[in-house]
Protein backbone atom coordinates (compact mmCIF):
# COMPACT_ATOMS: atom_id res chain seq x y z
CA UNK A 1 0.00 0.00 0.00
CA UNK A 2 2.96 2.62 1.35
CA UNK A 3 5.20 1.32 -1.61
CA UNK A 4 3.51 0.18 -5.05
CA UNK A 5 0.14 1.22 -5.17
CA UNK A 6 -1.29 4.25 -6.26
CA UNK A 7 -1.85 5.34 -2.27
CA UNK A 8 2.10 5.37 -1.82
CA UNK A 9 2.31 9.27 -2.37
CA UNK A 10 -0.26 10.17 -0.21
CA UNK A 11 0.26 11.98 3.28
CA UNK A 12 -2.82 10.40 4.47
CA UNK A 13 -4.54 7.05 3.64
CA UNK A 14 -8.22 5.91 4.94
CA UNK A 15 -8.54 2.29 5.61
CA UNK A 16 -12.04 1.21 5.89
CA UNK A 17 -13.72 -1.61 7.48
CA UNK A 18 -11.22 -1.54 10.39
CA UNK A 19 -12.92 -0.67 14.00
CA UNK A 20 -9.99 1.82 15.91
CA UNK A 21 -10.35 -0.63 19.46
CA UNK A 22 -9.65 -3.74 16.91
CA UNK A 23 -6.77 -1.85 15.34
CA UNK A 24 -4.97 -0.77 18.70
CA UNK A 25 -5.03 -4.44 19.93
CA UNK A 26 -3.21 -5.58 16.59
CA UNK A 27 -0.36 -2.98 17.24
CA UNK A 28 0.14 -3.88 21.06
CA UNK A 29 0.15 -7.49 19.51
CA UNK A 30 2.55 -7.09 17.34
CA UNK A 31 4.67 -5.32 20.24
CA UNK A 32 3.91 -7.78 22.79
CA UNK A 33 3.04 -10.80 21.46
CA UNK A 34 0.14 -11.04 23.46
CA UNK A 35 -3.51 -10.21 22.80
CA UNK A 36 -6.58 -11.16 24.21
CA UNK A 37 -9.61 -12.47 22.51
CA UNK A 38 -13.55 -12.22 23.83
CA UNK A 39 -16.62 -12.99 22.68
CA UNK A 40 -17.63 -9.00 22.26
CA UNK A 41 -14.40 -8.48 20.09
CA UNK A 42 -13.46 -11.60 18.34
CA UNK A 43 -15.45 -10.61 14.90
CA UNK A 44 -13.86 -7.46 14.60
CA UNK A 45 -9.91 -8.92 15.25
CA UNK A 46 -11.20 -11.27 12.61
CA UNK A 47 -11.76 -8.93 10.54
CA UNK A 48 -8.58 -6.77 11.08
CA UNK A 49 -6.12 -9.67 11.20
CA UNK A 50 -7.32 -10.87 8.18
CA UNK A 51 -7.41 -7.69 6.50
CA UNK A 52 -4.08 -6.44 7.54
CA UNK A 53 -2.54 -10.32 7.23
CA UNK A 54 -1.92 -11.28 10.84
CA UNK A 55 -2.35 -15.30 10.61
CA UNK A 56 -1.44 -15.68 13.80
CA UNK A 57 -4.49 -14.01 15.45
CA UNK A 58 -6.43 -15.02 12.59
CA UNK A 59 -6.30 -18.12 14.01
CA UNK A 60 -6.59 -17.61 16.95
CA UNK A 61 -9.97 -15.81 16.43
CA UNK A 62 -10.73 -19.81 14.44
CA UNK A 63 -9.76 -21.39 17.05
CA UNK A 64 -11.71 -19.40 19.73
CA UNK A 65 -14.95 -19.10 17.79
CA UNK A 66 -14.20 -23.11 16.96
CA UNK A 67 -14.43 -23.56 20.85
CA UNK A 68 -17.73 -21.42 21.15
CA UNK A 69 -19.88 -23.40 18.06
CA UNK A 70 -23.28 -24.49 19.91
CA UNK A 71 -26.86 -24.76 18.20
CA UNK A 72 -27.91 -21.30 18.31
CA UNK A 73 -24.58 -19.51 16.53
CA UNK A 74 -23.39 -22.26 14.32
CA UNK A 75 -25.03 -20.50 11.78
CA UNK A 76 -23.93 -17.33 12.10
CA UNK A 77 -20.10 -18.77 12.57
CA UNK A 78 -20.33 -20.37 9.48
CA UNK A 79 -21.24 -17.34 7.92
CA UNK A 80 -17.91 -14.97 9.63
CA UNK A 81 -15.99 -18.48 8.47
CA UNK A 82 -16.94 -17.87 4.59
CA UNK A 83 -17.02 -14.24 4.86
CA UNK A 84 -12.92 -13.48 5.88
CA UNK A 85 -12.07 -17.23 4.36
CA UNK A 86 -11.68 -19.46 7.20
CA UNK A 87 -11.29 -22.33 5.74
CA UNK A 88 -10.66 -24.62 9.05
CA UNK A 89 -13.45 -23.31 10.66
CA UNK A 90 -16.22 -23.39 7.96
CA UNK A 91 -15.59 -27.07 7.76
CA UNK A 92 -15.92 -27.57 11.38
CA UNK A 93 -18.92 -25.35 11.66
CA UNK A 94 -20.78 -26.96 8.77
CA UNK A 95 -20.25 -30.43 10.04
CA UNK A 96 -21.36 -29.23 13.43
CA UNK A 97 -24.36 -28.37 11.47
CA UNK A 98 -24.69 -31.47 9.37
CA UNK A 99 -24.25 -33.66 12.91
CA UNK A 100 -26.20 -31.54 15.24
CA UNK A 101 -29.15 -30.39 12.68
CA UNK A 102 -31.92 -31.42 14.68
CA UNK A 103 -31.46 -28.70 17.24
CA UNK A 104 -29.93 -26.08 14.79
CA UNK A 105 -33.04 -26.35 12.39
CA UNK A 106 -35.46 -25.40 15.95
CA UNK A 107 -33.80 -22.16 16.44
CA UNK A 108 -34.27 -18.65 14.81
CA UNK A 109 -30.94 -18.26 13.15
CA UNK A 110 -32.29 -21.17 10.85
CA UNK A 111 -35.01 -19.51 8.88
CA UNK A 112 -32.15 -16.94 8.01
CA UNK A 113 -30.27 -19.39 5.94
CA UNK A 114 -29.89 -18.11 2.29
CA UNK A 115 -31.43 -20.29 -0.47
CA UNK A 116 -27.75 -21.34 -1.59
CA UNK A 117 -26.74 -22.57 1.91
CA UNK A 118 -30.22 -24.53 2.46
CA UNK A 119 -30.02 -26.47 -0.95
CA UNK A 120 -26.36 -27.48 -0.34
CA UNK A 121 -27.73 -28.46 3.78
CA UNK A 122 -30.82 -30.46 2.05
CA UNK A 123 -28.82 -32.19 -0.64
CA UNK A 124 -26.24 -33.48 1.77
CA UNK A 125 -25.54 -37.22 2.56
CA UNK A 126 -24.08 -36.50 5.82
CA UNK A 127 -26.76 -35.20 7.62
CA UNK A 128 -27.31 -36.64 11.23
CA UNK A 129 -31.09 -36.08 11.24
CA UNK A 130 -33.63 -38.57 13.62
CA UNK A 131 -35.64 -39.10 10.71
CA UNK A 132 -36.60 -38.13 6.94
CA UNK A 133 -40.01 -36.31 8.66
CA UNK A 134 -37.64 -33.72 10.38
CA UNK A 135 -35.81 -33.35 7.17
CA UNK A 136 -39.11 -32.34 5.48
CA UNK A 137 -40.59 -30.24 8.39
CA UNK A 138 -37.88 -28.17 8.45
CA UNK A 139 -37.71 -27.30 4.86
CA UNK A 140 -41.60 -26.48 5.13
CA UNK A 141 -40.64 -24.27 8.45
CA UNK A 142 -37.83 -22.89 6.33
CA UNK A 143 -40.17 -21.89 3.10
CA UNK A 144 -42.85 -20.55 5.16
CA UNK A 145 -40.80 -18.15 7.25
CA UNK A 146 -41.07 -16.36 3.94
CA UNK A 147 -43.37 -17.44 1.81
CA UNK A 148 -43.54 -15.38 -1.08
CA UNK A 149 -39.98 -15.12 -2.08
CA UNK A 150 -38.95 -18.81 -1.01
CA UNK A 151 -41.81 -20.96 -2.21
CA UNK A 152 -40.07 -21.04 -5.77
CA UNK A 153 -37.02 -22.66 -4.28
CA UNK A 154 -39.58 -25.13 -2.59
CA UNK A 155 -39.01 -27.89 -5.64
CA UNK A 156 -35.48 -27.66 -5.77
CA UNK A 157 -35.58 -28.30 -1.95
CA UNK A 158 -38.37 -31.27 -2.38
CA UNK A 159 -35.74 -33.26 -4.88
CA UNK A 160 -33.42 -33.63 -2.04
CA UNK A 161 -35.82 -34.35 0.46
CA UNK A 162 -35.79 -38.52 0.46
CA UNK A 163 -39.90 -38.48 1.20
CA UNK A 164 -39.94 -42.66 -0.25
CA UNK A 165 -38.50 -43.39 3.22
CA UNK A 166 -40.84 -41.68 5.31
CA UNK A 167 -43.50 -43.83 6.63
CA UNK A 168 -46.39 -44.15 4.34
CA UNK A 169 -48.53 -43.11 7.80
CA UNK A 170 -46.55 -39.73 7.74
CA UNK A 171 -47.06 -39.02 3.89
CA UNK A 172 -50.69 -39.64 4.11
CA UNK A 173 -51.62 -37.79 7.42
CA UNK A 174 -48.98 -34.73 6.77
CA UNK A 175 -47.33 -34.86 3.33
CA UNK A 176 -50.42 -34.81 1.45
CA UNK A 177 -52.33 -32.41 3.32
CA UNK A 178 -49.75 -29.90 3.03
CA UNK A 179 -50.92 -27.07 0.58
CA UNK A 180 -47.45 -26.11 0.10
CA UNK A 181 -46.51 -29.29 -1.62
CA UNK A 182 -49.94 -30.38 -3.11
CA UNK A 183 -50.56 -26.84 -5.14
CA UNK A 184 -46.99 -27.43 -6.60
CA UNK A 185 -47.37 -29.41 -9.59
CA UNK A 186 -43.46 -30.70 -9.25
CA UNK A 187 -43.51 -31.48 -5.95
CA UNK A 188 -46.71 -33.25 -6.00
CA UNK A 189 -44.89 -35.70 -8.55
CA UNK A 190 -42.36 -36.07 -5.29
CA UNK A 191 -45.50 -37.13 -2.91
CA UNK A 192 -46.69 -39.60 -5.73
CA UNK A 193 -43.48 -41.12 -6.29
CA UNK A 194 -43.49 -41.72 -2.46
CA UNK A 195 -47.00 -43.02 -1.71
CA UNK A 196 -45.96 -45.65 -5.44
CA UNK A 197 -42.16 -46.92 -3.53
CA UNK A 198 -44.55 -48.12 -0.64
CA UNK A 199 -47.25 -49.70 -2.51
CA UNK A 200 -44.53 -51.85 -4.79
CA UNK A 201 -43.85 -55.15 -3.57
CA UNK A 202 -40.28 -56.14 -2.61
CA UNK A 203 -39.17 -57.83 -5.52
CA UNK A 204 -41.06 -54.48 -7.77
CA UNK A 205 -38.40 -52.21 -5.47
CA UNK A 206 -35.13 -53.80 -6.28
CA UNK A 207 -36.13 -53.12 -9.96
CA UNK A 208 -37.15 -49.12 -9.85
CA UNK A 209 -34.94 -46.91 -10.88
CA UNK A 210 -32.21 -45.36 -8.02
CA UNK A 211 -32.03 -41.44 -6.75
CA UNK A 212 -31.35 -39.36 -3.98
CA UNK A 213 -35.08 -39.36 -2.80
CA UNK A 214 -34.63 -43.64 -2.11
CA UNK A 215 -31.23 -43.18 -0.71
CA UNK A 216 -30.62 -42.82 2.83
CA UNK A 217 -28.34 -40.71 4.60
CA UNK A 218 -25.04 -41.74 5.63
CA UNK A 219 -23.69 -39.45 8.22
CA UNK A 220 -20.52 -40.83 8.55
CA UNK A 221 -19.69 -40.44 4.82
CA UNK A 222 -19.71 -44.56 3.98
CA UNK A 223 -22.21 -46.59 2.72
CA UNK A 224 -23.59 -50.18 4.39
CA UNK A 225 -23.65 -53.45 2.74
CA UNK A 226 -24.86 -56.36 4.02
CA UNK A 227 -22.83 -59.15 4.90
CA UNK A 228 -23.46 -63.17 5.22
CA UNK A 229 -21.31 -65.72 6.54
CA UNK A 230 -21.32 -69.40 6.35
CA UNK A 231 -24.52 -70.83 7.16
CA UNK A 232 -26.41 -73.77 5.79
CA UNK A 233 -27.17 -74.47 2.09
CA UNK A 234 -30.43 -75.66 1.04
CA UNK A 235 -29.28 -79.45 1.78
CA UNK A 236 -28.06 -79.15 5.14
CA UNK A 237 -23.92 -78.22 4.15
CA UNK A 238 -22.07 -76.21 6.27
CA UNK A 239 -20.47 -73.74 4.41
CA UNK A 240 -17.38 -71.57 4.19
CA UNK A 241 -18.19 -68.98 1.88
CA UNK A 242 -19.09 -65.01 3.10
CA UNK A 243 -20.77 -62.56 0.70
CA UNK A 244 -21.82 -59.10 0.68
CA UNK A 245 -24.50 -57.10 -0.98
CA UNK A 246 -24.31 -53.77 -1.63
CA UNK A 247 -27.01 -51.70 -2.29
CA UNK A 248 -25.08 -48.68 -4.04
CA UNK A 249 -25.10 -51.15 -7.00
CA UNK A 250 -27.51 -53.56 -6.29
CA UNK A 251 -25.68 -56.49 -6.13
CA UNK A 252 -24.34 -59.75 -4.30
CA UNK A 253 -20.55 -60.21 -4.54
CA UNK A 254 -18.57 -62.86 -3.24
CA UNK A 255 -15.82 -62.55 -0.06
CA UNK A 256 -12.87 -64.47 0.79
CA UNK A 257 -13.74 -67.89 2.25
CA UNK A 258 -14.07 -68.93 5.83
CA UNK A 259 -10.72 -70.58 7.11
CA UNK A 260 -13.40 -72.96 9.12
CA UNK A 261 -16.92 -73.69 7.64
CA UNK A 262 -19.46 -72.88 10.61
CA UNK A 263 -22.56 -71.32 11.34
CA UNK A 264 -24.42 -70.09 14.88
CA UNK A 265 -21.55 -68.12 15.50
CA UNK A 266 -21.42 -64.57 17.02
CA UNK A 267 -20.64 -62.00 14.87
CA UNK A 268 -19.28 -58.14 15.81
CA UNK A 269 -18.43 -55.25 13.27
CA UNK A 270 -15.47 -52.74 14.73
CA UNK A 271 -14.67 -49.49 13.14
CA UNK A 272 -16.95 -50.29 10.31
CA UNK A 273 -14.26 -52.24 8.73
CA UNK A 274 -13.69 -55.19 10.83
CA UNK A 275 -15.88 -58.20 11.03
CA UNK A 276 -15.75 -60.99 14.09
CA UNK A 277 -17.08 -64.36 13.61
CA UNK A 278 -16.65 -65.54 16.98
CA UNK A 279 -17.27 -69.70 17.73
CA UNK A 280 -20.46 -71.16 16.25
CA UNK A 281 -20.62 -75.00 14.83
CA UNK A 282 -19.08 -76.53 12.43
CA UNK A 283 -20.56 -80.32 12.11
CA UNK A 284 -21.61 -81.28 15.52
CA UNK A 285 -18.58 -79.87 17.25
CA UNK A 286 -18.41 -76.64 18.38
CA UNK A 287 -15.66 -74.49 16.70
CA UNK A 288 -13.27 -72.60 19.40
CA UNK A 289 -11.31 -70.05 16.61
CA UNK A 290 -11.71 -66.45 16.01
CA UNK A 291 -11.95 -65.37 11.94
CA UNK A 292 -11.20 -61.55 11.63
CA UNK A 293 -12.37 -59.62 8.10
CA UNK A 294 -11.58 -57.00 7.11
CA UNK A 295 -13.82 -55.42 4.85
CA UNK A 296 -11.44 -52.76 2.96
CA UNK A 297 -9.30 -54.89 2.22
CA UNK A 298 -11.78 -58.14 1.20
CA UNK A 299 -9.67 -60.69 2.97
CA UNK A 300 -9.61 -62.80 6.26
CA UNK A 301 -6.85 -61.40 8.66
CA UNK A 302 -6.36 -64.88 10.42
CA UNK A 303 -7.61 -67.58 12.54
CA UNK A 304 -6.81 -66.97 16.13
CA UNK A 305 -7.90 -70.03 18.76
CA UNK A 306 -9.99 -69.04 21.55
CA UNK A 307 -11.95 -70.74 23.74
CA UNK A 308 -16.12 -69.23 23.46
C-alpha cells in the first residue's frame, strides 16, 4: 500500500472496514506478542487480522470461535468463516451443522439461511437427522418463514428431500395435506413417487430406478452393505463362503472364504471395517477359533484359537 500502489504518495490514507479498538489491539500485539480475545471483540480482530494479514491471530480468532460453536450460533459462525475465508473453521462449523441439525433447524438463526446454503444443507448425505419427517418439516418451516420469495425454491428443496423413506402413515396424514406441496405441480410428482415406492412389492423395489429421494443418509460419509457368513445351504452343508450385498449397485458379490466352515456363530463389526465371527458350529462340534475380516481390504486377517 505505502510502496507500489497508487496510495504510496499520499500523506494520508483511509482504511475502511477496520474498527480503531480492533486496530490498537493488533499494534500492542505485534509489540507484545500477546492479545486477548472475547466474545464482544473476536469478529472485529477477525476482521482486522485478516485484513491487515496477521495469521497468527487469525487463528486464533478460528480457534476461539471453533471452541464457542453451539446450536444457536453455528449458523452465524459459518457465515464470519466464509465471509474473511476461514477455511478450518467453515468445515468444522458446517459439520457441526450437518451432525447436530436437529437442534440447529429449531432455532431462529435457521429460517435466516440463504437459499444457496439450504439447498447445499438439504442435498447433503451427511446429515445426522432422527428421521426423513424432520428433514421435510424443516424445509416447510424454512419456506414458510417467507413465503412469497422462497416458495419457488420449494421444488429444488423437495428433490433432495428422500420423502420414499418416510413412513407411508406420515405421507398420508402430513405430506399430502400440506398445501405447500400439493398446489406445486413438481412437488406433488415427489409425494406420488413416495405413496408408489410403498405400494410396490419387494421384488417391484429392487427393480425401480435409483435417486437421492430412495437413498438414505449416511452421516458418517460410507455406505452399508450387508454381509453373510457361512450358514447352511439348502441341503443341510455347512459352508465356508461369506458374501456381501451392496445396495449402491444392487448387487451380491462374493468374499474371501471362511478358514473354518461354521454357522451359529457370534458376529461383531469394529470401526466399520472389521468383522468378528466368533465360535459357532461346524458339524456337531463346536468351533473354538476367532476369523477376523476385514472389509477394505476383502480378505480374512487370520484364525486366532480361543476358547467361546
Amino acid at each position: 500500500m505505502f510502496t507500489s500502489s497508487s496510495k504510496k504518495n499520499k500523506d494520508l490514507v483511509v482504511i475502511r472496514q477496520l474498527e480503531s479498538s480492533a486496530l490498537q489491539l493488533l499494534i500492542d500485539f505485534v509489540y507484545s506478542g500477546k492479545i486477548s480475545i472475547t466474545e464482544q471483540n473476536v469478529q472485529d480482530l477477525l476482521a482486522a487480522s485478516n485484513l491487515l494479514q496477521l495469521q497468527e491471530v487469525k487463528n486464533a480468532c478460528c480457534d476461539f470461535l471453533q471452541a464457542q460453536i453451539c446450536p444457536t450460533n453455528v449458523i452465524g459462525i459459518i457465515a464470519i468463516a466464509d465471509l474473511h475465508d476461514c477455511t478450518k473453521l467453515l468445515t468444522r462449523s458446517e459439520l457441526y451443522f450437518k451432525q447436530h441439525f436437529s437442534d440447529v433447524v429449531e432455532g431462529e438463526e435457521f429460517l435466516s439461511l440463504s437459499r444457496g446454503q439450504i439447498v447445499k444443507l438439504i442435498a447433503s448425505d451427511e446429515i445426522t437427522a432422527p428421521s426423513e419427517e424432520k428433514i421435510c418439516e424443516s424445509v416447510i418451516r424454512w419456506v414458510k418463514h417467507d413465503l412469497d420469495s422462497r416458495k419457488k425454491v420449494l421444488p429444488q428443496l423437495m428433490e433432495h428431500v428422500r420423502l420414499p423413506l418416510t413412513s407411508k402413515d406420515y405421507i398420508l396424514k402430513n405430506v399430502v395435506n400440506e398445501p405447500l406441496l400439493i398446489n406445486c405441480s413438481e412437488c406433488k410428482d415427489y409425494v406420488f413417487e413416495a405413496l408408489q415406492f410403498h405400494l410396490l412389492k419387494l421384488e417391484e423395489l429392487i427393480d425401480i430406478p435409483h435417486n437421492i429421494r430412495a437413498k438414505p443418509i449416511q452421516p458418517d460419509g460410507t455406505h452399508k452393505v450387508i454381509l453373510v457368513l457361512g450358514g447352511r445351504d439348502i441341503n443341510g452343508e455347512i459352508l465356508d463362503s461369506t458374501e456381501l450385498y451392496d445396495p449402491t449397485i444392487n448387487k451380491w458379490q462374493p468374499g474371501p472364504k471362511m478358514i473354518t466352515p461354521r454357522y451359529a456363530g457370534g458376529l461383531a463389526v469394529v470401526n466399520d471395517n472389521f468383522v468378528i465371527y466368533l465360535g459357532g458350529k461346524s458339524t456337531e462340534s463346536t468351533v473354538e477359533s476367532v476369523n477376523v475380516l476385514n472389509l477394505s481390504l476383502n480378505h480374512l486377517i487370520g484364525d486366532q484359537h480361543a476358547k467361546c
